[in-house]
C-alpha atoms as a PDB file:
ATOM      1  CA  UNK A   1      32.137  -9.543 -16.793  1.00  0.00           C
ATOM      2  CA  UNK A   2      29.507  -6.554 -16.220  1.00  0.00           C
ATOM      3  CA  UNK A   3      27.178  -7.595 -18.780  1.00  0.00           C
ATOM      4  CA  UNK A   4      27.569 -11.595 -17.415  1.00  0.00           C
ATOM      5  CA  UNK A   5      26.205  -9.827 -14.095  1.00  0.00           C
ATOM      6  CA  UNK A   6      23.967  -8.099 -15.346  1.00  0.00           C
ATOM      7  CA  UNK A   7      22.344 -11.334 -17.566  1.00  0.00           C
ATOM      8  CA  UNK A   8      22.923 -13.771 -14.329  1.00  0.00           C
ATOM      9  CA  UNK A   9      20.675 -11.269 -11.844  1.00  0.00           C
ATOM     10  CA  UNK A  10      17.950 -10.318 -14.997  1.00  0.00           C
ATOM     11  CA  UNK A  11      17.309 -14.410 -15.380  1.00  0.00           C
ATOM     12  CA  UNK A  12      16.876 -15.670 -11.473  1.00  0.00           C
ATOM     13  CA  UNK A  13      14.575 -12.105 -11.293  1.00  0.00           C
ATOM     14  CA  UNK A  14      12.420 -13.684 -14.015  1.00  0.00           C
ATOM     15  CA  UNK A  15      13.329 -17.341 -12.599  1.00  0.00           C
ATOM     16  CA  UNK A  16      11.971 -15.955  -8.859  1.00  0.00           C
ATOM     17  CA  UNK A  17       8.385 -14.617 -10.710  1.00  0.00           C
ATOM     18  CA  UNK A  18       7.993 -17.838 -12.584  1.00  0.00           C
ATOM     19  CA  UNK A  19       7.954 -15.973 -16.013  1.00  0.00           C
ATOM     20  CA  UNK A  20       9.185 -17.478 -19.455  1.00  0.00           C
ATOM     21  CA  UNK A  21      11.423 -16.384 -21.366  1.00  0.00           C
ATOM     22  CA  UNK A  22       8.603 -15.516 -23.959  1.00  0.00           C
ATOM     23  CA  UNK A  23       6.347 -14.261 -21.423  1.00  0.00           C
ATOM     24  CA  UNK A  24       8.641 -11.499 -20.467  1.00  0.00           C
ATOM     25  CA  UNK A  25       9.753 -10.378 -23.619  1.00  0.00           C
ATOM     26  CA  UNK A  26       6.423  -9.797 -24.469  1.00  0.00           C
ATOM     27  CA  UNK A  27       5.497  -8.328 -21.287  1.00  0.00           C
ATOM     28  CA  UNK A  28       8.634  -5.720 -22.006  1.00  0.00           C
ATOM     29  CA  UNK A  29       8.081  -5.501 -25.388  1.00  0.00           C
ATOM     30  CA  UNK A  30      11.245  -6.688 -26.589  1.00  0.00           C
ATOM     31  CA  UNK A  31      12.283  -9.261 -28.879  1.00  0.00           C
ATOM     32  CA  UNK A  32      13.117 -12.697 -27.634  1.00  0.00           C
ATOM     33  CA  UNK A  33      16.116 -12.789 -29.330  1.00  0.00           C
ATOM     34  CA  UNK A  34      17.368  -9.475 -27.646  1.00  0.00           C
ATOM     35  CA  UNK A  35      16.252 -11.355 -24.093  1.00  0.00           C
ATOM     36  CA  UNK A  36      18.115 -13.886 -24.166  1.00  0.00           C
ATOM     37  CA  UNK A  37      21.442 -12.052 -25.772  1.00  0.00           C
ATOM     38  CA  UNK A  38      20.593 -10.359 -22.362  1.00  0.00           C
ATOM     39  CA  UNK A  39      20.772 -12.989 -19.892  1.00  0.00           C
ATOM     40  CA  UNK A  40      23.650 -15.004 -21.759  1.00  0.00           C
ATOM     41  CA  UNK A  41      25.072 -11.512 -20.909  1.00  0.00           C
ATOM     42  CA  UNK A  42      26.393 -10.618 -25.094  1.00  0.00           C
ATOM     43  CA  UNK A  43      25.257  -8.168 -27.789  1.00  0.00           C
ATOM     44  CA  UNK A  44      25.234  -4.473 -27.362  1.00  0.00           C
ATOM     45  CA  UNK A  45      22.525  -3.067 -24.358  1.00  0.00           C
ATOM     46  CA  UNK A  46      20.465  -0.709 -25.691  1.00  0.00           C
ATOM     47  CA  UNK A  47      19.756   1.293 -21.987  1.00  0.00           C
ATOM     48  CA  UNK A  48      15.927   2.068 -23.279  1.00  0.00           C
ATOM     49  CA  UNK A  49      15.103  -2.084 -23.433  1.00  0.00           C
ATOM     50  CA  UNK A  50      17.181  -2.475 -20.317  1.00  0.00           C
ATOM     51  CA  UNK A  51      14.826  -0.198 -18.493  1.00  0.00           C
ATOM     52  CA  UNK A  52      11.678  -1.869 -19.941  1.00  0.00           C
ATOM     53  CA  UNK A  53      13.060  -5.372 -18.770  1.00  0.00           C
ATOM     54  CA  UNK A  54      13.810  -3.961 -15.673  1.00  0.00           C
ATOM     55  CA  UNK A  55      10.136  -2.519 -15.405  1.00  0.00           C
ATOM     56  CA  UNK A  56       8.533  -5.744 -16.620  1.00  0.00           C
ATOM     57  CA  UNK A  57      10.334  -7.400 -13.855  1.00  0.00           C
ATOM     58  CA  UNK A  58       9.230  -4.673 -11.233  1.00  0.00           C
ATOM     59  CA  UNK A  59      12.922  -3.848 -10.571  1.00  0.00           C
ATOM     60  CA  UNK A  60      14.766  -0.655 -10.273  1.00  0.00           C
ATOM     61  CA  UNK A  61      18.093  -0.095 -12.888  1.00  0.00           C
ATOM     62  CA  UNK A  62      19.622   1.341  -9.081  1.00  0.00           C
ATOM     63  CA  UNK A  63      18.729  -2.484  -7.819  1.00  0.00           C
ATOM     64  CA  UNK A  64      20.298  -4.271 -11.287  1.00  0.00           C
ATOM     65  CA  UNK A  65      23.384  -2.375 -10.595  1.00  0.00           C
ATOM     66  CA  UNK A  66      23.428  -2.623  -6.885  1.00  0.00           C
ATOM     67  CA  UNK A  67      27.294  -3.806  -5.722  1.00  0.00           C
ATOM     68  CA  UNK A  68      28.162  -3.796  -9.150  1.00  0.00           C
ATOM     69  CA  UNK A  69      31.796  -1.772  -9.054  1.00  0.00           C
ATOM     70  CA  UNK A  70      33.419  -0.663 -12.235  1.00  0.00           C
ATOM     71  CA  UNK A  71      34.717  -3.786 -12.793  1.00  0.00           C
ATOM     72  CA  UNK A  72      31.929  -5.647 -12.163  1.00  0.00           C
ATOM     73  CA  UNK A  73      32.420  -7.268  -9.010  1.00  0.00           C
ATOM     74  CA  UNK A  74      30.727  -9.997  -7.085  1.00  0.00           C
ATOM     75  CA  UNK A  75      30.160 -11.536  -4.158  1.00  0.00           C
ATOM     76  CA  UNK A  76      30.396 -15.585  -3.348  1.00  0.00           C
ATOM     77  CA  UNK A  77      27.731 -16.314  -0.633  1.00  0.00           C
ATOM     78  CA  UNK A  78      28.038 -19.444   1.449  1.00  0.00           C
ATOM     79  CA  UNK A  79      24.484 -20.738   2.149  1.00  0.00           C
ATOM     80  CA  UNK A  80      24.019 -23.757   4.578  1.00  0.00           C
ATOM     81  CA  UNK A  81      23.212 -25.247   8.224  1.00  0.00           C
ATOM     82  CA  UNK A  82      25.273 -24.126  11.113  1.00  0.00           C
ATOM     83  CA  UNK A  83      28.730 -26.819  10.249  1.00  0.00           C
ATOM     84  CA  UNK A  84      28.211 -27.284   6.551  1.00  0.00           C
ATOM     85  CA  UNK A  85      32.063 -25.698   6.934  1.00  0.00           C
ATOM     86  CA  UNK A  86      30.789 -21.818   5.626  1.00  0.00           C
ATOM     87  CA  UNK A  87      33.379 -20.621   7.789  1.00  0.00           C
ATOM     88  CA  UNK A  88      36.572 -22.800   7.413  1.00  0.00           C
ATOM     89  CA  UNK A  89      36.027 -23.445   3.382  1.00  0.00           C
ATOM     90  CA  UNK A  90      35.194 -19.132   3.225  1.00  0.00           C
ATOM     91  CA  UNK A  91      38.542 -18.579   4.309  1.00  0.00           C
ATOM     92  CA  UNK A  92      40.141 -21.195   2.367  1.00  0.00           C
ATOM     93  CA  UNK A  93      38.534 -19.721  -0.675  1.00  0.00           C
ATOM     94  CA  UNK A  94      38.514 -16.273  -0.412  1.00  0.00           C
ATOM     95  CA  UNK A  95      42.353 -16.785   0.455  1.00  0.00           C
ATOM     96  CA  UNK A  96      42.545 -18.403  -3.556  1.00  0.00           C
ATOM     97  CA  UNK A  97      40.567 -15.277  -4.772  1.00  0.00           C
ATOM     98  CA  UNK A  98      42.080 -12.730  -2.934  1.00  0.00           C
ATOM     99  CA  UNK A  99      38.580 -11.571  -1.687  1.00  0.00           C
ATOM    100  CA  UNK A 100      37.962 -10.538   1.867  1.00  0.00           C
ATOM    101  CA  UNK A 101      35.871 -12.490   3.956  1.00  0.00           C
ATOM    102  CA  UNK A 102      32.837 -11.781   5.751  1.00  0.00           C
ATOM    103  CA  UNK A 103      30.780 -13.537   8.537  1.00  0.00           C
ATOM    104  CA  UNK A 104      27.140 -12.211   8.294  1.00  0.00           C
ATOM    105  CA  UNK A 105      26.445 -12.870  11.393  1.00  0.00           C
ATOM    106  CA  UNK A 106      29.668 -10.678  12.783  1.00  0.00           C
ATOM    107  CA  UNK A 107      28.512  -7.946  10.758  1.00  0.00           C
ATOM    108  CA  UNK A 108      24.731  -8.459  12.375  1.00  0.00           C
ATOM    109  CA  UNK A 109      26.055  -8.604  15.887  1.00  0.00           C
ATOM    110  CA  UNK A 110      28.336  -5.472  15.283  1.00  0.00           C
ATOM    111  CA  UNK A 111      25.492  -3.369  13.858  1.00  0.00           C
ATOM    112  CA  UNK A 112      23.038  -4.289  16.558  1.00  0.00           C
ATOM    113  CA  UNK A 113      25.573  -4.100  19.592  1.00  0.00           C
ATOM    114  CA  UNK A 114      24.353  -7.078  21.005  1.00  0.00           C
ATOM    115  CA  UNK A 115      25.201 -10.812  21.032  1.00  0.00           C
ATOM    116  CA  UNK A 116      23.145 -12.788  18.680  1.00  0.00           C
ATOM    117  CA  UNK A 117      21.413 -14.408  21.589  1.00  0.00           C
ATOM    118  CA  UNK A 118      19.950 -11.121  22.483  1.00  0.00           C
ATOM    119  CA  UNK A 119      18.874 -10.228  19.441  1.00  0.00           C
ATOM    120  CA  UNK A 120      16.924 -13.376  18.721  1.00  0.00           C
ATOM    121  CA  UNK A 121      15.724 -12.412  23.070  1.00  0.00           C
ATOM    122  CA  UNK A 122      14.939  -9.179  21.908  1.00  0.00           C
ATOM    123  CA  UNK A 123      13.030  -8.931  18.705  1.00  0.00           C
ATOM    124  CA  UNK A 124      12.624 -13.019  17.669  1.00  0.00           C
ATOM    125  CA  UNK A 125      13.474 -13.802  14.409  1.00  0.00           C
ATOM    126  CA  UNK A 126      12.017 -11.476  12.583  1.00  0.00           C
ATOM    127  CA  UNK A 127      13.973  -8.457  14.147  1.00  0.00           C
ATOM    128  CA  UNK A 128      17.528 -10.951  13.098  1.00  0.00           C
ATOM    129  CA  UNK A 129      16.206 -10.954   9.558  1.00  0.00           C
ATOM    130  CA  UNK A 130      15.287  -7.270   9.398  1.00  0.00           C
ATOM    131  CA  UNK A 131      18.741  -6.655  10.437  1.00  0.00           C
ATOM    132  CA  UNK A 132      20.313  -9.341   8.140  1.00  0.00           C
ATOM    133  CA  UNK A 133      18.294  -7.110   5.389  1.00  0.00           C
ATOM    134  CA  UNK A 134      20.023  -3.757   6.247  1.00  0.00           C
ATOM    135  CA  UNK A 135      23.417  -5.639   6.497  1.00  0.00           C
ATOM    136  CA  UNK A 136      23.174  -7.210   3.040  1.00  0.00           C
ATOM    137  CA  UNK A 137      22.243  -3.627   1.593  1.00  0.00           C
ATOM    138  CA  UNK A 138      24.963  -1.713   2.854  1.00  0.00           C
ATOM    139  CA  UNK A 139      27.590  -5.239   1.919  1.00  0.00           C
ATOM    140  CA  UNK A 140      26.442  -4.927  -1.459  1.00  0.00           C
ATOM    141  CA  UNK A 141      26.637  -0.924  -1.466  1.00  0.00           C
ATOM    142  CA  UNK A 142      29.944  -0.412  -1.026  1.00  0.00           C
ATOM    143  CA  UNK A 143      30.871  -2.712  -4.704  1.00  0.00           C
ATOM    144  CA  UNK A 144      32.826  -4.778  -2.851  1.00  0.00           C
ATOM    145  CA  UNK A 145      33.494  -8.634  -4.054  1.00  0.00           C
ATOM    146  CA  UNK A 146      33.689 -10.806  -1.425  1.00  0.00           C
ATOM    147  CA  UNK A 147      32.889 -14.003  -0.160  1.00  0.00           C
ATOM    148  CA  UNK A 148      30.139 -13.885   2.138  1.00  0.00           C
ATOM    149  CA  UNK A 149      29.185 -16.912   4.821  1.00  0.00           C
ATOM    150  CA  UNK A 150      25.512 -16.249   5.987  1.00  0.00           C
ATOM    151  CA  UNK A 151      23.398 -17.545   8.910  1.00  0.00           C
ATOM    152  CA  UNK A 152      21.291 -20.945   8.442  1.00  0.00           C
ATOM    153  CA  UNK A 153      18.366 -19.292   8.601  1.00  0.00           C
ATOM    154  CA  UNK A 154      18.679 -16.802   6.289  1.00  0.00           C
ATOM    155  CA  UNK A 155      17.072 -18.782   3.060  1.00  0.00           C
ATOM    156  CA  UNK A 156      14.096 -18.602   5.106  1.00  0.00           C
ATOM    157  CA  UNK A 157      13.221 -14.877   4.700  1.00  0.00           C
ATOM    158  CA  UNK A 158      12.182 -14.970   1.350  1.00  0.00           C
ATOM    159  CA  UNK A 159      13.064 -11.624   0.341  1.00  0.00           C
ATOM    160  CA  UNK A 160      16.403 -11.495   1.768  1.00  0.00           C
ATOM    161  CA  UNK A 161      17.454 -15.020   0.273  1.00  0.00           C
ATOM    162  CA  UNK A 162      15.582 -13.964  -3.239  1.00  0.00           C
ATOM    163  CA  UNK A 163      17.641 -10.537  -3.028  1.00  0.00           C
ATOM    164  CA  UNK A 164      20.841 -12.469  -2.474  1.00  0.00           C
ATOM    165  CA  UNK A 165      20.220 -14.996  -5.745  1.00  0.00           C
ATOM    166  CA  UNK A 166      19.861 -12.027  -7.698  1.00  0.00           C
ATOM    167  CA  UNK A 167      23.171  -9.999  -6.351  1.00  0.00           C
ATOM    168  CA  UNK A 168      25.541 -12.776  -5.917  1.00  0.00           C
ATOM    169  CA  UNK A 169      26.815 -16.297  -6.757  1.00  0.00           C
ATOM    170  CA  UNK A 170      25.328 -18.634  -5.006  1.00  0.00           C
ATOM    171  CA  UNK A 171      26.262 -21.933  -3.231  1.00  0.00           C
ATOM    172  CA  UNK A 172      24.819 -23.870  -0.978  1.00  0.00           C
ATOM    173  CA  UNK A 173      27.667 -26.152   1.504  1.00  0.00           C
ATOM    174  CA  UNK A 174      25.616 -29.897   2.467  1.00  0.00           C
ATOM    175  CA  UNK A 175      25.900 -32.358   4.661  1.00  0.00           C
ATOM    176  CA  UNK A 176      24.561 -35.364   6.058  1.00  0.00           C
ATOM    177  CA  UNK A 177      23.192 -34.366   9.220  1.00  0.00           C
ATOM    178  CA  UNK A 178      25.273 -36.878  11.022  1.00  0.00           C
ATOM    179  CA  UNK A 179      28.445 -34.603   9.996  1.00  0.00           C
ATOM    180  CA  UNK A 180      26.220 -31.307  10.755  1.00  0.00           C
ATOM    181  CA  UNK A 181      25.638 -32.569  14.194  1.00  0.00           C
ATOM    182  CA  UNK A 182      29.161 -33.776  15.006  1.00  0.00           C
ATOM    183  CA  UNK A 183      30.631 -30.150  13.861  1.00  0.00           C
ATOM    184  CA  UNK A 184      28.278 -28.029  16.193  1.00  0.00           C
ATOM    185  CA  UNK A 185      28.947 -30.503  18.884  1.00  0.00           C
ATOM    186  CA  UNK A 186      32.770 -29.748  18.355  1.00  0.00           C
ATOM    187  CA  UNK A 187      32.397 -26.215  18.615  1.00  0.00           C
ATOM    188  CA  UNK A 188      30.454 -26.176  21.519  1.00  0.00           C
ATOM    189  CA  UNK A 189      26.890 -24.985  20.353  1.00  0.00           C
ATOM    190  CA  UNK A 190      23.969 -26.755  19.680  1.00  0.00           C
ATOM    191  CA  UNK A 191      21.856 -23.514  18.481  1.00  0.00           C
ATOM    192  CA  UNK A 192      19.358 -23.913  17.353  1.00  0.00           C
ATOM    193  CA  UNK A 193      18.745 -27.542  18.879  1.00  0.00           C
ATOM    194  CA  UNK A 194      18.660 -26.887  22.467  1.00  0.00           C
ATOM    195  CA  UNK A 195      16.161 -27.777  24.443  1.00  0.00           C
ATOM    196  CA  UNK A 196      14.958 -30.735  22.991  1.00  0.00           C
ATOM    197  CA  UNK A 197      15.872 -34.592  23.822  1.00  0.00           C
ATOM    198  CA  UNK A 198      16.473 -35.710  20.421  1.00  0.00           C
ATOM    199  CA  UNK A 199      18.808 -33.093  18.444  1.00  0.00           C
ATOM    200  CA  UNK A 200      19.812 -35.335  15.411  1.00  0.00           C
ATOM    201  CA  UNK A 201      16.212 -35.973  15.181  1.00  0.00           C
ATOM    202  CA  UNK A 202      15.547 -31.917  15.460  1.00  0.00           C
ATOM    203  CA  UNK A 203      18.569 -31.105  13.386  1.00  0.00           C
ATOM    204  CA  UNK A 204      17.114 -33.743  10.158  1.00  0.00           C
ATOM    205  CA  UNK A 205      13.424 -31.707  10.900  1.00  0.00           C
ATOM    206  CA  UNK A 206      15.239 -28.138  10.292  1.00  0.00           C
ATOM    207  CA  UNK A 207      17.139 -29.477   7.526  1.00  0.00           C
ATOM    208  CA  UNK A 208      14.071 -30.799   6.067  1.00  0.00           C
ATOM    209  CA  UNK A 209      12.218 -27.093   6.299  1.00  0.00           C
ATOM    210  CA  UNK A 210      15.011 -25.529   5.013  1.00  0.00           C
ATOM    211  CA  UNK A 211      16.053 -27.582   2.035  1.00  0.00           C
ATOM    212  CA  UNK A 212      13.893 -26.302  -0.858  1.00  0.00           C
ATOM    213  CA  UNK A 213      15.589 -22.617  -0.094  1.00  0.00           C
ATOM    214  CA  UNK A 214      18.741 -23.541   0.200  1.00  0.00           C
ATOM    215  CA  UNK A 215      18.379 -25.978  -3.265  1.00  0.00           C
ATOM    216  CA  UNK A 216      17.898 -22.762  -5.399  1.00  0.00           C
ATOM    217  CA  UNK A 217      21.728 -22.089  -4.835  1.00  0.00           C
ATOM    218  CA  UNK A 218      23.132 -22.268  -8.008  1.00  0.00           C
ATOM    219  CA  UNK A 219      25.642 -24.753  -6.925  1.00  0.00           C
ATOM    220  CA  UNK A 220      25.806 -27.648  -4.430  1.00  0.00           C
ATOM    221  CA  UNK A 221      28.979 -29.051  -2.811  1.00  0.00           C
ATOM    222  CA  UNK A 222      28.267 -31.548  -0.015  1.00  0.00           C
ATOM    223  CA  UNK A 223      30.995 -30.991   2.292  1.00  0.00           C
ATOM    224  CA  UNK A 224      31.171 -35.008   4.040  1.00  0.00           C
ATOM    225  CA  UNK A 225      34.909 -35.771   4.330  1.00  0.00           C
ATOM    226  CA  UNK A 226      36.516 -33.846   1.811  1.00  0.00           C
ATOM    227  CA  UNK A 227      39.232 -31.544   2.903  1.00  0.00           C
ATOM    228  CA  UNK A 228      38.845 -27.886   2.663  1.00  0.00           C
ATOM    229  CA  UNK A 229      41.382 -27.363   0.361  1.00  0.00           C
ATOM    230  CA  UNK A 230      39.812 -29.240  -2.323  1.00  0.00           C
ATOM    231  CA  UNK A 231      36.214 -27.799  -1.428  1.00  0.00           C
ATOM    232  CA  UNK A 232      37.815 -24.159  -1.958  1.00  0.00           C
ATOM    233  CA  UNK A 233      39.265 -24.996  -5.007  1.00  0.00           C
ATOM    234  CA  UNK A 234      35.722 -26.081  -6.674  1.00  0.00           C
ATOM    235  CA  UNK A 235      34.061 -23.204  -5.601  1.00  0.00           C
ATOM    236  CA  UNK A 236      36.937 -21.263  -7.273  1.00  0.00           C
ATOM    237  CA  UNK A 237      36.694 -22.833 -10.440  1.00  0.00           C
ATOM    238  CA  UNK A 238      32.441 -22.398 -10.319  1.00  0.00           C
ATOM    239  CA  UNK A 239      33.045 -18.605  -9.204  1.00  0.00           C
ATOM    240  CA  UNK A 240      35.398 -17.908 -12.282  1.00  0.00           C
ATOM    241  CA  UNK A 241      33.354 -19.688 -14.487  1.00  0.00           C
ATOM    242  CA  UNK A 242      29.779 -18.137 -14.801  1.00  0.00           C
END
């Protein structure tokens, strides 16, 4: 499974700087044969053309290997707008894989010692994604799989959402925005849609900024009335598969 890992995070690096196939092998000066033996994750690595890949692609053999335990493990990551079910179909899954799961946005709130309300107060945005960054980092550090269920926002910094394609399998949870709308209502918060008159109108607008991020999941599973049960299992069968 390591060298899978290895070939998944080495293709969406070269995927997320537009680069061919060709055009990197050339740029690393290795054959294009050995390149993609690489990224189909077979043949034998020699360490030397891993490194020049890795330099070609401006990218550290410490960052390839980053979560990466001795038995290669993984994270799932749950991308999506607040009620695409991250939370409910998460624990459903990570039940069926035996992995522990994590709410981002638990571990954000625990490491700034404030409510997510006063972070966003406090610093804006950007201070909630500069602290999503360090969380992610220290996730991934330990080598721990699990399945991870992040913030809606999060596709939006590009660096954190580019660094998560290349660590982890990715999926992104849709809905119509009817369904996304009717979940937040039922849990009692309309974040980030208060304030204005119209919120299915606001909620469609945000899901239309946010859409071309969260497409560059590797898988999509729209979440409209299908039970979570069946949801988990899909998302166990794509996890064990690549």
């Amino acid at each position: 499974m390591l060298l899978s890992v290895l070939g998944s995070r080495l293709k969406q690096r070269r995927k997320d700087l537009a680069l061919t196939q060709q055009n990197l092998a050339q740029k690393a000066g290795v054959s294009l044969r050995f390149l993609a033996q690489l990224e189909a994750g077979k043949g034998n690595i020699s360490v030397q053309r891993l490194a020049n890949v890795c330099f070609a692609l401006n990218l550290s053999l410490s960052d390839l290997f980053l979560g990466i335990g001795a038995k290669g493990s993984l994270c799932l990551t749950l991308v999506g707008m607040r009620g695409a079910g991250k939370s409910t179909v998460g624990r459903y899954t990570s039940e069926l894989l035996g992995l522990r799961f994590v709410e981002l946005d638990e571990l954000i709130v625990d490491s700034a010692q404030m409510p997510l309300s006063e972070i966003f107060s406090f610093g804006g945005e950007e201070f909630y994604h500069e602290l999503n960054g360090r969380v992610l980092k220290q996730i991934f550090e330990q080598g721990e799989s699990v399945v991870l269920a992040t913030g809606g926002s999060m596709v939006m910094h590009l660096e954190n959402w580019s660094f998560l394609r290349q660590s982890s399998k990715t999926v992104w949870l849709k809905a119509s925005p009817e369904s996304h709308l009717s979940r937040v209502r039922n849990q009692g918060d309309l974040r980030p849609m208060q304030g204005h008159d119209n919120a299915l109108s606001e909620l469609k607008n945000i899901l239309s900024q946010r859409q071309p991020q969260y497409a560059q999941a590797q898988f999509h599973l729209c979440t409209d009335a299908q039970n979570p049960e069946d949801l988990s299992s899909r998302l166990v069968e794509f996890y064990r598969a690549l």
